[in-house]
Protein backbone atom coordinates (compact mmCIF):
# COMPACT_ATOMS: atom_id res chain seq x y z
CA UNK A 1 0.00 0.00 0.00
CA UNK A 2 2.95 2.28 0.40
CA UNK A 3 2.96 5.69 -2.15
CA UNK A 4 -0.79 4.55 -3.12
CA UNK A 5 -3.03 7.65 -3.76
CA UNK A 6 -0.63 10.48 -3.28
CA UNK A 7 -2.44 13.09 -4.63
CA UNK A 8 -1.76 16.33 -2.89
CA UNK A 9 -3.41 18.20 0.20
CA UNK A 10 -5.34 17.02 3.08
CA UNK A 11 -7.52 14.18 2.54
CA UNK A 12 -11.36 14.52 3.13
CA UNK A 13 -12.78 13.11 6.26
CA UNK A 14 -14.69 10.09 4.68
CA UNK A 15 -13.31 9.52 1.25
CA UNK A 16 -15.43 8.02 -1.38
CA UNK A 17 -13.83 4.81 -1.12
CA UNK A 18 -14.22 4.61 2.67
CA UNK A 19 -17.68 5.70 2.69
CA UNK A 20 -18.68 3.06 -0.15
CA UNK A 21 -17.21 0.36 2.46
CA UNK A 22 -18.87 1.31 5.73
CA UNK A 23 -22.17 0.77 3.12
CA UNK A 24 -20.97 -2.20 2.16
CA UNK A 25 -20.82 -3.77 5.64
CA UNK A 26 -23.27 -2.21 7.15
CA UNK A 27 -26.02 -3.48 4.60
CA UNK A 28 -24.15 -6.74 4.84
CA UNK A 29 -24.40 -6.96 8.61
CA UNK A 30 -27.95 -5.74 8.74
CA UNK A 31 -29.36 -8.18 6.20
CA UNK A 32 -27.51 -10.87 8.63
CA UNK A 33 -28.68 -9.46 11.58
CA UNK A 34 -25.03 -9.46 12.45
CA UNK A 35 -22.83 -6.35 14.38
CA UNK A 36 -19.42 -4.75 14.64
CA UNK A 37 -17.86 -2.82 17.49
CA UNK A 38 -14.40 -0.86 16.76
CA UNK A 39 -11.10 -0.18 18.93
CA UNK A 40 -8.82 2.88 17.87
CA UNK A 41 -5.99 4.36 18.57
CA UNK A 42 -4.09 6.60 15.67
CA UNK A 43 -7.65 7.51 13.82
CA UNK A 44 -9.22 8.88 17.29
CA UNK A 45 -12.93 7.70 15.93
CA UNK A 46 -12.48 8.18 12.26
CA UNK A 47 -13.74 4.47 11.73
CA UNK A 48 -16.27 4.85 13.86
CA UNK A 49 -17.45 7.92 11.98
CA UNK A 50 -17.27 6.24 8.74
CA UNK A 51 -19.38 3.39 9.71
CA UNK A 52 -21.96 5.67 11.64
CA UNK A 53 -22.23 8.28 8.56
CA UNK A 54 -24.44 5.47 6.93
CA UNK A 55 -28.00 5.82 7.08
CA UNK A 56 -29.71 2.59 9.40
CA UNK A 57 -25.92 2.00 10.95
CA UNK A 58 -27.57 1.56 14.34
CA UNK A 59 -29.06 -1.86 12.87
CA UNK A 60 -25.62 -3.09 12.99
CA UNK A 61 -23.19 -0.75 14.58
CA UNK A 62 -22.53 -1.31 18.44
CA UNK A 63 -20.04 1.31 19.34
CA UNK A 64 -16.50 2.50 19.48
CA UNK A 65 -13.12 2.35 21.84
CA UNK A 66 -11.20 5.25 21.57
CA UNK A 67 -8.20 4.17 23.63
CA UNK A 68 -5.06 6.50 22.95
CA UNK A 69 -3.30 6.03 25.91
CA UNK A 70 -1.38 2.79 26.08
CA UNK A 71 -3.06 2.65 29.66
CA UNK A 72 -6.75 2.02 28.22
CA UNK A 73 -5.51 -0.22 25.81
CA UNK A 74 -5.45 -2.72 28.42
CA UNK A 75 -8.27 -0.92 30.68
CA UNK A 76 -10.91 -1.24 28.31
CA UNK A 77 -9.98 -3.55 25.80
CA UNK A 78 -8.42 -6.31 27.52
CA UNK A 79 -5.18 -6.17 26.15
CA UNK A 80 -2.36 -8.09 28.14
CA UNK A 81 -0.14 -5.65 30.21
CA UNK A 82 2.75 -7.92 29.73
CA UNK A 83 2.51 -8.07 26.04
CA UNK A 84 2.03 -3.77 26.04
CA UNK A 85 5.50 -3.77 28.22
CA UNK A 86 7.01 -6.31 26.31
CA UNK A 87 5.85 -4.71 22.67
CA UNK A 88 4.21 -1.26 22.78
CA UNK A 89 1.00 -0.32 21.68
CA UNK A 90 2.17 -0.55 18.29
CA UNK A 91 2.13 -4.24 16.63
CA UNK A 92 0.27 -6.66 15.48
CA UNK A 93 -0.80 -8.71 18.04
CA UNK A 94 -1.94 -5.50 19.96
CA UNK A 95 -4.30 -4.90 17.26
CA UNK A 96 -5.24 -8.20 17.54
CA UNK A 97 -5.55 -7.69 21.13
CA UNK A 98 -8.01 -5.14 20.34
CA UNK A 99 -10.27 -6.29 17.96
CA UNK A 100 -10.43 -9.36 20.47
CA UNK A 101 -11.01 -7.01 23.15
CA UNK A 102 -13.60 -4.90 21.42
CA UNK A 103 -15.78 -7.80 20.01
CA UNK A 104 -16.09 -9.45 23.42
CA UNK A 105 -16.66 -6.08 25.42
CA UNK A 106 -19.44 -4.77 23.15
CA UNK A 107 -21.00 -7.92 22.31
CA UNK A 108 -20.65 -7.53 18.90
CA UNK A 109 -20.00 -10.15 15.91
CA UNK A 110 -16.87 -8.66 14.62
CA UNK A 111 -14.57 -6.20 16.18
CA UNK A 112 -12.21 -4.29 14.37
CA UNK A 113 -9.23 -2.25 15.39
CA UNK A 114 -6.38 0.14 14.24
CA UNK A 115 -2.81 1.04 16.04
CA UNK A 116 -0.19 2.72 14.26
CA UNK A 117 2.19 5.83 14.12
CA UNK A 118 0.01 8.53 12.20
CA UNK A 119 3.55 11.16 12.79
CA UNK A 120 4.43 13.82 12.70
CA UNK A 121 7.29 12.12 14.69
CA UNK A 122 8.48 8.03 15.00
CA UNK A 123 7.12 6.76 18.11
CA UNK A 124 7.92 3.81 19.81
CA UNK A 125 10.98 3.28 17.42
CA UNK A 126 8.51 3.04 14.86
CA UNK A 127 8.40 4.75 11.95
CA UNK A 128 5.77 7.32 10.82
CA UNK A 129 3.15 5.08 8.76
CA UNK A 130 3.48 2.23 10.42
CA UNK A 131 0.02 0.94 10.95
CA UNK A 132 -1.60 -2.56 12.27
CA UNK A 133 -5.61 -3.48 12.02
CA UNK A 134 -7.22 -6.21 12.98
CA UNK A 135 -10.81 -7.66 12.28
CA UNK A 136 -11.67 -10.07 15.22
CA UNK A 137 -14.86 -12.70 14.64
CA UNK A 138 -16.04 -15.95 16.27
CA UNK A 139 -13.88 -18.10 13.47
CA UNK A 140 -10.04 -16.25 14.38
CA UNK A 141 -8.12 -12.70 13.75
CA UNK A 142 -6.89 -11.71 11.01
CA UNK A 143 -3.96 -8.74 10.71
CA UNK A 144 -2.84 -6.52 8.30
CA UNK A 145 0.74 -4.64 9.21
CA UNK A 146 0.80 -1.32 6.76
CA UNK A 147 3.56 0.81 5.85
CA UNK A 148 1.62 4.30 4.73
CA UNK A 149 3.29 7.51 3.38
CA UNK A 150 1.89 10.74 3.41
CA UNK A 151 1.29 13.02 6.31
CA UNK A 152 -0.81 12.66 9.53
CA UNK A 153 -4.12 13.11 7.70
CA UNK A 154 -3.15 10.58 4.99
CA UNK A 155 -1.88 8.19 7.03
CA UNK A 156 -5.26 7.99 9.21
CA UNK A 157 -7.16 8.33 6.75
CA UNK A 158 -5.42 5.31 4.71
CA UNK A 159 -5.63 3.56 7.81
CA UNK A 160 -9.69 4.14 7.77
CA UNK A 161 -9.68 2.79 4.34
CA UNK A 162 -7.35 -0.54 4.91
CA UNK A 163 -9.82 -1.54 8.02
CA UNK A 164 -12.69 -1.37 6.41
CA UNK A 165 -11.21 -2.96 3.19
CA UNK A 166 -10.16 -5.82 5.52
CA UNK A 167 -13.88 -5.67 7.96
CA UNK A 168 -15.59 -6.32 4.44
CA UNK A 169 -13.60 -8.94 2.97
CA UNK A 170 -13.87 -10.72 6.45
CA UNK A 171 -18.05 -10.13 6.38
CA UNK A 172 -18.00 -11.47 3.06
CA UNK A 173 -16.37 -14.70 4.53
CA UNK A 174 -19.79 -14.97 6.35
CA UNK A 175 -17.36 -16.23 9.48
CA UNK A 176 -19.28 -14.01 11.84
């Protein structure tokens, strides 16, 4: 995914692409009578905002963890202290971690999840653009590690798009 889409200036909040998604899976989960909850870090509620800007979300949407601080990453989603010491809040099995966490805490189907370094600086000893999501469901985890250029609005905004990319090709899989 790196250098995809570098056309210049800010990107919009919900990009065409991203909003065509969240319709995707929420008419998918609705006719299914299935849900999704969502855990993030680096896009602060940008997924969550994508998937509630469709009409009828509340059919299938059951809510959002906005966990910044490393500290709430295990608070609220569950995600082994030991394995936040041992790795930082940035890899992939804490974004595994949190779509785990997520799913079970808001009773929902699938849980999804994004952790990353949106910039401007490396944190960590990561790299700006370094980005993990998750999409948890009943039949296992599956993780995507990203490496995203482009500036802090890019990058979370990318982010936004490679979730829900992955959330809908994991709905499809009718796993839930």
């Amino acid at each position: 995914m790196k250098g995809e889409g570098e056309a210049g200036g800010a990107p919009e909040a919900h990009s065409k692409q991203s909003h065509e998604a969240a319709g995707r899976i929420i008419a998918l989960l609705t006719a299914r009578e299935q849900t999704v909850a969502v855990a993030e870090s680096l896009t602060g509620g940008l997924l969550a905002a994508a998937l509630t800007s469709i009409p009828g979300a509340s059919a299938a949407f059951r809510g959002a963890v906005v966990a910044y601080a490393t500290s709430l990453k295990a608070t609220l989603l569950d995600v082994p202290r030991p394995m936040l010491d041992a790795l930082g809040a940035v890899s992939p099995e804490v974004a595994a971690a949190m779509a785990e966490g997520v799913r079970r805490r808001l009773e929902a189907t699938f849980g999804a999840a994004t952790t990353g370094v949106a910039g401007p600086d490396p944190a960590e000893g990561k790299p700006v653009g370094t980005v993990h999501v998750a999409v948890s469901a009943a039949c296992g985890t599956t993780v995507r590690t990203l490496a995203l250029a482009g500036g802090r609005d890019e990058v979370r905004q990318r982010t936004v798009e490679a979730v829900l990319s992955l959330l809908l090709h994991r709905v499809r899989e009718e796993c839930g």
